[in-house]
Protein backbone atom coordinates (compact mmCIF):
# COMPACT_ATOMS: atom_id res chain seq x y z
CA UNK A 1 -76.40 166.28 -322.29
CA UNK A 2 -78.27 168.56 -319.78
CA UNK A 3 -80.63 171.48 -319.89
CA UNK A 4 -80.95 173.88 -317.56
CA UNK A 5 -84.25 174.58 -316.86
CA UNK A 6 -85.26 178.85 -316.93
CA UNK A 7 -88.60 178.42 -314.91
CA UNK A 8 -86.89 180.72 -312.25
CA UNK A 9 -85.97 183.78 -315.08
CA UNK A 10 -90.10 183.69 -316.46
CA UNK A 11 -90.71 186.93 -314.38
CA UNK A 12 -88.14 188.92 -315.39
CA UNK A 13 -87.99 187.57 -318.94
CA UNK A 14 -91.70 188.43 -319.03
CA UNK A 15 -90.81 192.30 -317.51
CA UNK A 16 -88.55 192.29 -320.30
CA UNK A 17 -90.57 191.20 -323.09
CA UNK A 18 -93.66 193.38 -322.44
CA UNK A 19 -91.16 196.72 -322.81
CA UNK A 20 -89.49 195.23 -325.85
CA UNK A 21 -93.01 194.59 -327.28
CA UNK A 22 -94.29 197.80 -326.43
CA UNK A 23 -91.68 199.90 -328.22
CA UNK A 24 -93.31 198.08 -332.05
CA UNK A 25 -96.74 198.93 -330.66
CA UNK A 26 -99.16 200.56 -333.38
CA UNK A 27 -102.29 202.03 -332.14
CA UNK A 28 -103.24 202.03 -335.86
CA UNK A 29 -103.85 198.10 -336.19
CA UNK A 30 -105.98 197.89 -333.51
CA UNK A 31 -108.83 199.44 -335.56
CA UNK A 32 -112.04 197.64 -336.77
CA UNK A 33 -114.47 197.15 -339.48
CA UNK A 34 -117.85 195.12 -340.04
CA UNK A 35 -120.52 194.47 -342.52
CA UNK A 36 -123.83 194.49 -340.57
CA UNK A 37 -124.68 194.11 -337.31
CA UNK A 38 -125.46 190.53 -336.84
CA UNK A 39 -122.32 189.48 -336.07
CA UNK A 40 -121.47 192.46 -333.89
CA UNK A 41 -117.97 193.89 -332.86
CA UNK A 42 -114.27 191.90 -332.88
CA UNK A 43 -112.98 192.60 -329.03
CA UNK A 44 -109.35 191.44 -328.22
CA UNK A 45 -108.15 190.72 -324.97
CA UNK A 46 -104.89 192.72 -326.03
CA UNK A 47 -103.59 195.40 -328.28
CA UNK A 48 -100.55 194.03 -329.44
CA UNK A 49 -98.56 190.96 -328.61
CA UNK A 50 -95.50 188.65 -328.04
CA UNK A 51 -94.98 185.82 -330.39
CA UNK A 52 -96.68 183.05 -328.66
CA UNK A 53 -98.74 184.95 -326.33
CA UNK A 54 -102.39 184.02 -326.19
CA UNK A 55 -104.90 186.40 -327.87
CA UNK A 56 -108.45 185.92 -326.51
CA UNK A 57 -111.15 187.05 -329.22
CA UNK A 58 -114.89 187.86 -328.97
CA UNK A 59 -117.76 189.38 -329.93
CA UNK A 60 -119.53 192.84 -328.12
CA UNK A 61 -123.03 192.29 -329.25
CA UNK A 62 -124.42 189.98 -332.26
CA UNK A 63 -124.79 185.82 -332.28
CA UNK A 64 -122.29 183.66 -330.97
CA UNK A 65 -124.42 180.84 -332.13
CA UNK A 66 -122.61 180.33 -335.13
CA UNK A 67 -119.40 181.51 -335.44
CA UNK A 68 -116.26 181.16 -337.08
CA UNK A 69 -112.98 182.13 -336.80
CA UNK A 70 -110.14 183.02 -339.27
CA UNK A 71 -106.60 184.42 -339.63
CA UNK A 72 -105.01 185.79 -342.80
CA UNK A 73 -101.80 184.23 -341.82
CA UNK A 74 -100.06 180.55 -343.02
CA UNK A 75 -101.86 178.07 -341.07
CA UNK A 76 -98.27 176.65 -339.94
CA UNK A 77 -97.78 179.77 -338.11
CA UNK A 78 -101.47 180.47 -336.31
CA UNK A 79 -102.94 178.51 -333.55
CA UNK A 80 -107.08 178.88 -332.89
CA UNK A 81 -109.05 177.45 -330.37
CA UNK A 82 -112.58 178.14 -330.70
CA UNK A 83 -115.28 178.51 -327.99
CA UNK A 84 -118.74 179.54 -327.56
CA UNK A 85 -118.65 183.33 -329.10
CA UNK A 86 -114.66 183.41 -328.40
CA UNK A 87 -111.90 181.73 -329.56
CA UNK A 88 -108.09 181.73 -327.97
CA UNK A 89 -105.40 182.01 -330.95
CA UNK A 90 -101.64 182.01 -330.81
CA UNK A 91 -99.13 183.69 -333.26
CA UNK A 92 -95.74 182.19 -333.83
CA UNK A 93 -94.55 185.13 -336.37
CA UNK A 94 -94.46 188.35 -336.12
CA UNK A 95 -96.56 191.31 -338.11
CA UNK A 96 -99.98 192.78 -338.87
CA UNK A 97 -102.76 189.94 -339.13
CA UNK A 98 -106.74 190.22 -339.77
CA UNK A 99 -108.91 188.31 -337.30
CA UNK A 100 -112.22 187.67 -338.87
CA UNK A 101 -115.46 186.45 -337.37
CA UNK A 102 -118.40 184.95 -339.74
CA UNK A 103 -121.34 184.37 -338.83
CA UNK A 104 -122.69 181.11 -340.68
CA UNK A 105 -125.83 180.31 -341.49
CA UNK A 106 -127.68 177.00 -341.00
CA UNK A 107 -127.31 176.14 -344.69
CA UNK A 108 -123.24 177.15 -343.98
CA UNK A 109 -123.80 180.49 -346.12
CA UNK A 110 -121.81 183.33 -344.62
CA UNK A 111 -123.97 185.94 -343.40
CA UNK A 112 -121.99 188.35 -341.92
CA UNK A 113 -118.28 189.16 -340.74
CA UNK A 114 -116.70 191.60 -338.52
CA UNK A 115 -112.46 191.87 -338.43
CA UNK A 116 -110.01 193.67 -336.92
CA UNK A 117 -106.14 193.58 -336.82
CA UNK A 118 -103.59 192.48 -334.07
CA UNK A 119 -100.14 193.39 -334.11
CA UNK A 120 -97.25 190.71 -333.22
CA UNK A 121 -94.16 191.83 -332.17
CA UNK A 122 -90.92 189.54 -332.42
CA UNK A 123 -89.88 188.78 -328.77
CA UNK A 124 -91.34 185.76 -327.10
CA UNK A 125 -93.85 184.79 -324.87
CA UNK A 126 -92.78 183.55 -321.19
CA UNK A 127 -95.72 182.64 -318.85
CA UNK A 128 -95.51 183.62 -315.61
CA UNK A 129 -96.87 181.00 -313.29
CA UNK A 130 -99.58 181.61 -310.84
CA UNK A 131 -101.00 180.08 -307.39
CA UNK A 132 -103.89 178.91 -309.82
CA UNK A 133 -102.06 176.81 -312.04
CA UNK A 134 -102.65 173.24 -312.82
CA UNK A 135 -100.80 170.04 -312.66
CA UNK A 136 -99.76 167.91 -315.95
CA UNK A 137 -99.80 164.77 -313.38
CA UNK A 138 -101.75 162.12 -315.85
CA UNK A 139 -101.59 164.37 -319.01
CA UNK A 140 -99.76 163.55 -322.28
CA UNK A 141 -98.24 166.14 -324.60
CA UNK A 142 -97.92 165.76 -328.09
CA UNK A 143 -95.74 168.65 -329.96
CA UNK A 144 -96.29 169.40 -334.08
CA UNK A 145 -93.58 170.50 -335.81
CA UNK A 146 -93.93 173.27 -338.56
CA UNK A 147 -91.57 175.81 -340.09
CA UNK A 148 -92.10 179.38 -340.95
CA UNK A 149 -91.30 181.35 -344.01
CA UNK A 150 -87.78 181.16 -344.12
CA UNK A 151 -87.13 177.70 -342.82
CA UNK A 152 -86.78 178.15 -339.31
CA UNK A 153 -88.69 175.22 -337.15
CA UNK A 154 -91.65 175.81 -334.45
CA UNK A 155 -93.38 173.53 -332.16
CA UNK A 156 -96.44 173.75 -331.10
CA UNK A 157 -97.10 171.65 -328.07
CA UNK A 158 -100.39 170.86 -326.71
CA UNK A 159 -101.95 168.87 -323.93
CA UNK A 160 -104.94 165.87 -324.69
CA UNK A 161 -106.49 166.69 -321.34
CA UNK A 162 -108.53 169.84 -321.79
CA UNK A 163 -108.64 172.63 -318.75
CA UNK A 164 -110.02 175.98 -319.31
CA UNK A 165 -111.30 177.61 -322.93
CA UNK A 166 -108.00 180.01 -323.01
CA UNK A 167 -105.34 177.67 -320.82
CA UNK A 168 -101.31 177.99 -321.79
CA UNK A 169 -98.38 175.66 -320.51
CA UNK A 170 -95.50 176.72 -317.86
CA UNK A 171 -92.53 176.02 -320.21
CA UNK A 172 -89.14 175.84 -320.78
CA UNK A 173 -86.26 175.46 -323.38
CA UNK A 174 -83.41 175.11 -323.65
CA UNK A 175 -80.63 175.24 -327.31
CA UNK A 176 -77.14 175.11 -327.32
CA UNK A 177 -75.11 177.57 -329.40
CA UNK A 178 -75.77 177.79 -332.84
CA UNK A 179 -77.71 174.28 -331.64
CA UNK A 180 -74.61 172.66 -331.23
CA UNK A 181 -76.06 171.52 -327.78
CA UNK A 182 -79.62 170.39 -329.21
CA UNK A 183 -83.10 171.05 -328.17
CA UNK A 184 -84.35 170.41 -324.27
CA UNK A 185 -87.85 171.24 -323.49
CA UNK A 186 -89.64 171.34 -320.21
CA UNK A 187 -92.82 171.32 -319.23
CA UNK A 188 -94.01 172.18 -315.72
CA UNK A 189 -97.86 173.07 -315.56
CA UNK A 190 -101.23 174.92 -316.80
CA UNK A 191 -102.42 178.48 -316.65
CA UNK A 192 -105.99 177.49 -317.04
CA UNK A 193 -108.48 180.57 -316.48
CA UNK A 194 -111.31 177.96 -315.61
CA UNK A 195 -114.57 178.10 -317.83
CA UNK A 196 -114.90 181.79 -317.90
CA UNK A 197 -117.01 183.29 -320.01
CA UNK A 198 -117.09 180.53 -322.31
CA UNK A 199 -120.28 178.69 -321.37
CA UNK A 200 -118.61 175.43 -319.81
CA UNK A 201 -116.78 175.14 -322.73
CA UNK A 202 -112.41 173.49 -322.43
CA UNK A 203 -109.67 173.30 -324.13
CA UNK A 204 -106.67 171.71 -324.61
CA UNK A 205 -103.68 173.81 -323.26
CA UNK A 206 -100.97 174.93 -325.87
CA UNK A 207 -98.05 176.73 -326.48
CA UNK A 208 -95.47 177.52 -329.62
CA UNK A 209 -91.89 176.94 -328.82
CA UNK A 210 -89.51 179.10 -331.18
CA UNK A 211 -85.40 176.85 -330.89
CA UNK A 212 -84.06 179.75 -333.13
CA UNK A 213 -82.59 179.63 -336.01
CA UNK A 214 -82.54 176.23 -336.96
CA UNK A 215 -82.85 177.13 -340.73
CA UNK A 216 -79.46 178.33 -340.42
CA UNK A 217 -77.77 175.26 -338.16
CA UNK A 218 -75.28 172.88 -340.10
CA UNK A 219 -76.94 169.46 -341.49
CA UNK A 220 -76.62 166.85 -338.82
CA UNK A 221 -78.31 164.91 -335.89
CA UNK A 222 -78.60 167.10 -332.73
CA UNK A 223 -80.36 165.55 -329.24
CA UNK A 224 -83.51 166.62 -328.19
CA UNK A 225 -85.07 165.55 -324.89
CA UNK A 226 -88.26 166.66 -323.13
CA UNK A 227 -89.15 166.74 -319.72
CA UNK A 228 -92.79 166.51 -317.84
CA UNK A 229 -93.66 165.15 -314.35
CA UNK A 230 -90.28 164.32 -313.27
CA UNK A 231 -89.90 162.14 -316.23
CA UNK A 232 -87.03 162.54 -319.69
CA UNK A 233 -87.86 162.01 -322.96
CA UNK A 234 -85.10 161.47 -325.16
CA UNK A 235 -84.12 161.14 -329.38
CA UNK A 236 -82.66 162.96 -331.98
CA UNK A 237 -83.10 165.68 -334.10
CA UNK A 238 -81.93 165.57 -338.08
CA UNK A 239 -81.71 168.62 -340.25
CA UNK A 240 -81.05 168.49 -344.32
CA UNK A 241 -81.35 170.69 -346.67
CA UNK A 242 -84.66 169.98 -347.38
CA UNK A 243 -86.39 168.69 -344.06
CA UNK A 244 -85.77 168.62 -340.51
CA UNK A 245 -86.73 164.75 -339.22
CA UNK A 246 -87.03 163.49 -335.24
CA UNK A 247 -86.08 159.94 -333.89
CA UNK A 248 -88.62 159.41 -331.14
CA UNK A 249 -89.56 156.60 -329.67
CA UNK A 250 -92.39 157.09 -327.19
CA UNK A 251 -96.32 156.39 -327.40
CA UNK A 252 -96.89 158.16 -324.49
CA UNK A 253 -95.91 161.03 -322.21
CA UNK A 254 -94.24 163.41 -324.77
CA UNK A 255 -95.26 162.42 -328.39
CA UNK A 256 -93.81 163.89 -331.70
CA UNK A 257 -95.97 164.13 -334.82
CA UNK A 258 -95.42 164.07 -337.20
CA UNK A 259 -91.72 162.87 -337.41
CA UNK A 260 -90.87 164.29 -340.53
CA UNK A 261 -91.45 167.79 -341.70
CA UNK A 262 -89.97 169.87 -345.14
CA UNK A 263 -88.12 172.94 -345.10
């Protein structure tokens, strides 16, 4: 089986995502509320967003000492990665979701929280790669499985060397009609915007892939390969009625876990 890989259709996919999004964009979510002052004001980097598209949060004023960060969203479905004062989060379904900072005391007693709401459209995310990206030369990703509220499977793939505290992967994939033709991912590079504002702090770089409707694809074993620094990565997919399950092989490179996920 081979993929095509659409590294070459990112800037134009990207063109067309941002006007899709921006037709479901609701100046209404984007306002704030906060108890106090000690944790200060909930900034975001964006308005609105694309599924998948990284949301950098902060604080204007107040601690960043001690500070958590939530999401009132299923866990499956919400990436965070925390910094000093910020955190970089990722949405893999679409809506209205709180973002909440608290402030935590020494003893781990909340003393103050400040939220405000983001807006997710439903098109998807495509990266657009820059002279300042980053080679995966040495790197190993490992991808999570999860599923969303009606079945449908995500992967969230992630690197183990860390690069800036808001980095995202140069990706591609690839799923053959009504995934008759499987699953082929490919993974090219980093956006990494460096150490920022984010007192020296890095992260891992991630990204959710979205295959489709795979709730909806007959039971059977599908193929399912990856690709990163020039190498392929090969198995199997298996959907059921009750669980999607991979057949992978490798301990390094591209890594699957865990192997075996329910609907």
């Amino acid at each position: 089986m081979k993929f095509t890989p659409r590294r070459v259709l990112f800037s134009c996919l990207f063109i067309f995502s941002l006007i899709a999004c921006s037709k479901h964009s609701n100046p209404d979510v984007v306002t704030y509320s906060y108890t106090g002052t000690r944790t200060g004001t909930v900034v975001f980097s964006h308005n609105s967003l694309q599924k998948g598209q990284p949301l950098v949060v902060s604080l204007s004023g107040g601690s960043s000492a001690s500070i958590k960060w939530t999401v009132d969203a299923n866990p499956a479905t919400v990436h965070i990665e925390p910094s000093k004062g910020q955190a970089t989060i990722l949405f893999a379904r679409p809506g209205s979701f709180r973002v909440t900072a608290t402030s935590v005391g020494a003893d781990n007693s909340v003393q103050d929280s400040s939220w405000k709401v983001i807006h997710v459209c439903d098109t998807v995310y495509q990266p657009v790669p820059t002279p300042d990206t980053t080679s995966l030369a040495g790197d190993q990703i490992t991808i999570t499985p999860s599923v969303d509220s009606i079945g449908n499977l995500l992967l969230l793939a992630q690197t183990k060397n860390s690069y800036g505290c808001s980095s995202s992967l140069v990706w591609g994939l690839s799923v053959g009609p009504n995934g008759e033709g499987g699953i082929g991912m490919n993974f090219y590079e980093v956006i990494s915007n460096g150490t920022g504002t984010c007192n020296g702090v890095q992260n891992p770089a991630s990204v959710y892939l979205f295959p489709g409707a795979t709730g909806k694809w007959a039971n059977g074993t599908y193929p399912m390969t990856a690709w990163m620094n020039g190498i392929t990565y090969s198995g199997t997919l298996t959907i059921t009625n009750t669980s999607y399950s991979f057949s992978w092989s490798y301990s390094s490179g591209v890594l699957i876990s865990p192997l075996q996920i329910n609907k």
